[in-house]
Protein backbone atom coordinates (compact mmCIF):
# COMPACT_ATOMS: atom_id res chain seq x y z
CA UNK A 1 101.79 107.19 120.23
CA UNK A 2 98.90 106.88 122.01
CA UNK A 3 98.38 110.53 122.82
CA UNK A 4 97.71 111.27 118.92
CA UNK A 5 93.98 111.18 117.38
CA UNK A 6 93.29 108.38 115.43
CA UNK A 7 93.65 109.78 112.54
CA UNK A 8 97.05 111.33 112.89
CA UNK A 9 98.25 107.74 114.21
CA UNK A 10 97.48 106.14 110.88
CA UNK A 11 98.93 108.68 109.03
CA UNK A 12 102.56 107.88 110.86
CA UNK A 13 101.79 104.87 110.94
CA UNK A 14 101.23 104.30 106.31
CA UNK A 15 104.81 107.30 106.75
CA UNK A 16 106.72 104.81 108.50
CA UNK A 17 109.72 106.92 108.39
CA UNK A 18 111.03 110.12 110.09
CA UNK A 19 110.08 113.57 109.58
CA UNK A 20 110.27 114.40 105.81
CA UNK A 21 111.56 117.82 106.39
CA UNK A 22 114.46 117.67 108.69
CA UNK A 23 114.85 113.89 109.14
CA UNK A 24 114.74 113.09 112.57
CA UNK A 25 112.35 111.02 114.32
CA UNK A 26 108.95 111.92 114.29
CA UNK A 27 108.98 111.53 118.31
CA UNK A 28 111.82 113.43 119.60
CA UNK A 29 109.46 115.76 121.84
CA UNK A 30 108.13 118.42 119.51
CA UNK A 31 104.28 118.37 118.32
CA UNK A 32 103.40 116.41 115.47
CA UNK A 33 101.43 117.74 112.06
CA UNK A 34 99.82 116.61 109.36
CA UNK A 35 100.46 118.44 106.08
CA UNK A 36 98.50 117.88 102.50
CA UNK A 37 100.87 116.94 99.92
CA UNK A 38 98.80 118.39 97.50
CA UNK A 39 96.40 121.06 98.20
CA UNK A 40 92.70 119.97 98.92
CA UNK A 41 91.69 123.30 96.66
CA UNK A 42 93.27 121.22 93.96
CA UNK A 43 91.23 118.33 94.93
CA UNK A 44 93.00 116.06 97.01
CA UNK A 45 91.24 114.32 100.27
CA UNK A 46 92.19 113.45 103.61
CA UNK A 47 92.96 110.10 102.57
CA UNK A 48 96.34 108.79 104.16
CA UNK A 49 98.39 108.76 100.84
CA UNK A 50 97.44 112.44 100.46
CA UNK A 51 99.02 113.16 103.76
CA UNK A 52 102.44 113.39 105.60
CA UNK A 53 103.63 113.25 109.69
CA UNK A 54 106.22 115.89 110.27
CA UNK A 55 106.91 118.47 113.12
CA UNK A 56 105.03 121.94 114.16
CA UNK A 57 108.09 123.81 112.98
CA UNK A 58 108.93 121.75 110.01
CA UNK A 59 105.63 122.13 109.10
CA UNK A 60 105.63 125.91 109.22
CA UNK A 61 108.40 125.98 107.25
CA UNK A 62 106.53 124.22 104.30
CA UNK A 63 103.92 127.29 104.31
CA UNK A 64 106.05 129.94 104.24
């Protein structure tokens, strides 16, 4: 996990579990994301309990 910012690290590491959106492991080869799980426009931070670990694609799914 080293190859992760800081950041991104603690947010898998508070997750703890596999990717939200398709359930597999986080590290099965494809880039990792961080997605709000509320909007900062409606006021949310980047505070690790605002925030979740899944993949690029599962991510892109989210937004579309």
């Amino acid at each position: 996990m080293g190859e992760y910012p800081q950041a991104v690290q603690r947010v898998i590491q508070h997750q703890q579990a596999p990717c939200p959106n398709c359930g597999q492991s986080l590290f099965n080869g494809e880039d990792i994301h961080i997605h709000h799980k509320v909007p900062r426009q409606q006021g949310k931070t980047n505070h690790t309990a605002h925030l979740i670990a899944l993949h690029l694609v599962c991510h892109a799914q989210l937004h579309r």
